[in-house]
Protein backbone atom coordinates (compact mmCIF):
# COMPACT_ATOMS: atom_id res chain seq x y z
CA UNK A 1 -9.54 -132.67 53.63
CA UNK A 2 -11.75 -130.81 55.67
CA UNK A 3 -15.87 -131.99 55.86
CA UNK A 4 -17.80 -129.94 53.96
CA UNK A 5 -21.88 -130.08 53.48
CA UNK A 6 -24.02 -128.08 51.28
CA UNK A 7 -27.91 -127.78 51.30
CA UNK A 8 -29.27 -128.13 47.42
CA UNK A 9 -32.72 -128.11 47.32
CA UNK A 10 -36.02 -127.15 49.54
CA UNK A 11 -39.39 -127.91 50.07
CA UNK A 12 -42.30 -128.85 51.97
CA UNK A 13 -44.21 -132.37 52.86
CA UNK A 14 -47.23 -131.24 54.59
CA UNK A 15 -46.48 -129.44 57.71
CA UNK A 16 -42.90 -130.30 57.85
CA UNK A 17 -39.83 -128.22 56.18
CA UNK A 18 -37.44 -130.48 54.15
CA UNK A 19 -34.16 -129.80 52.94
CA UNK A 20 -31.34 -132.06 51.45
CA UNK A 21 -27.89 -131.71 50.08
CA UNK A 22 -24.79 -133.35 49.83
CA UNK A 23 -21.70 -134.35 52.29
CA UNK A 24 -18.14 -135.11 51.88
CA UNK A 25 -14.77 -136.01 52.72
CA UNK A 26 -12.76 -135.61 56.26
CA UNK A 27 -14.44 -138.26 58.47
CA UNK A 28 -17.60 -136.60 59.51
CA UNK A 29 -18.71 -132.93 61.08
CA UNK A 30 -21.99 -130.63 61.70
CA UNK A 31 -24.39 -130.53 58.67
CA UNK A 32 -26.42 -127.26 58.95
CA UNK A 33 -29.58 -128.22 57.45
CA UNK A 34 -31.14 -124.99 57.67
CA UNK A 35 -33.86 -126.08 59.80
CA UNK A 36 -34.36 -125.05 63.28
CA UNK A 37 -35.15 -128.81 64.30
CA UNK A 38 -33.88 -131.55 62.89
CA UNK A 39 -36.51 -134.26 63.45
CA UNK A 40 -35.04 -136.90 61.01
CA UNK A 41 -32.38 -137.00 58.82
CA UNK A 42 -31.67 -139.44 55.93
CA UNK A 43 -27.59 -140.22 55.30
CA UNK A 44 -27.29 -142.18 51.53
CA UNK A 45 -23.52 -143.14 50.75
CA UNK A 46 -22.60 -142.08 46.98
CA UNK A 47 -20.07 -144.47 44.83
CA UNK A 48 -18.71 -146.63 42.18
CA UNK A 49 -18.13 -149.22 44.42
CA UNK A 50 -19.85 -150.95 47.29
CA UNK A 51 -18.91 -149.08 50.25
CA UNK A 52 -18.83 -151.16 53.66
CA UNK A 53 -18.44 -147.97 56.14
CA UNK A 54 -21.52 -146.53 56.31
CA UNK A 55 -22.33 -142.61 57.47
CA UNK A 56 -24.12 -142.41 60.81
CA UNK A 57 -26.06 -140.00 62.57
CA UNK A 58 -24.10 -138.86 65.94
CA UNK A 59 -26.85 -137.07 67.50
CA UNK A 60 -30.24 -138.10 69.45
CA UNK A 61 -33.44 -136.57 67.32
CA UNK A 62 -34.95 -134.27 67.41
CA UNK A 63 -31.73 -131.95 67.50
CA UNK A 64 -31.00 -127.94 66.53
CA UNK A 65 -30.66 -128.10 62.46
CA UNK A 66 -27.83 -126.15 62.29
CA UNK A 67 -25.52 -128.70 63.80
CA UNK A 68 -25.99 -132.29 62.88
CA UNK A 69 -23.23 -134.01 63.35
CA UNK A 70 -22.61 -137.26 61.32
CA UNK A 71 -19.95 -139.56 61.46
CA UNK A 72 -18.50 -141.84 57.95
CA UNK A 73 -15.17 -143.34 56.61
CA UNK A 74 -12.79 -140.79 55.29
CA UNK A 75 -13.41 -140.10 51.89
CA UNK A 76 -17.34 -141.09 51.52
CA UNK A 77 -19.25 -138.98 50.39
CA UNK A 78 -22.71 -139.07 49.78
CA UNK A 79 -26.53 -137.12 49.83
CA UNK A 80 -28.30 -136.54 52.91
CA UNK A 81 -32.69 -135.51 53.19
CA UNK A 82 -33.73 -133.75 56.76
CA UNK A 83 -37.37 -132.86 57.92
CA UNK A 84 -38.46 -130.76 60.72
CA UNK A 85 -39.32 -127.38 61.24
């Protein structure tokens, strides 16, 4: 299956923007986090089970927002929080 990422929620923490969403399947690809810099970005694995692959972050920070690419085990999926501006 193809990655796919989707940005559910918005807010703000003091000066900085934060949105979050969800991630899924393939074996990683570009979240678009709707930010124009990413400064940090949170990756939580989602399961039943324990999973022993976990997602990583295949970017150096602070990045563009609209392309932050993340790397996991094919099928995780999971919930991911960035902050910038």
């Amino acid at each position: 299956m193809a990655f796919a990422a989707a940005v559910t929620g918005r807010t703000v923490f003091g000066n900085k923007r934060v949105h979050y969403g969800t991630y899924g399947n393939s074996t990683g690809g570009d979240i678009d986090t709707g930010l124009r810099s990413c400064e940090n970005i949170q990756l939580t694995n989602k399961g039943s089970a324990v999973d022993t692959g976990w997602a990583a972050v295949n970017e150096s920070l602070p990045c563009a927002g609209s392309a932050v690419t993340i790397v996991h085990d094919s099928g995780s999926t999971g919930y991911w929080m960035a902050i910038g501006s």
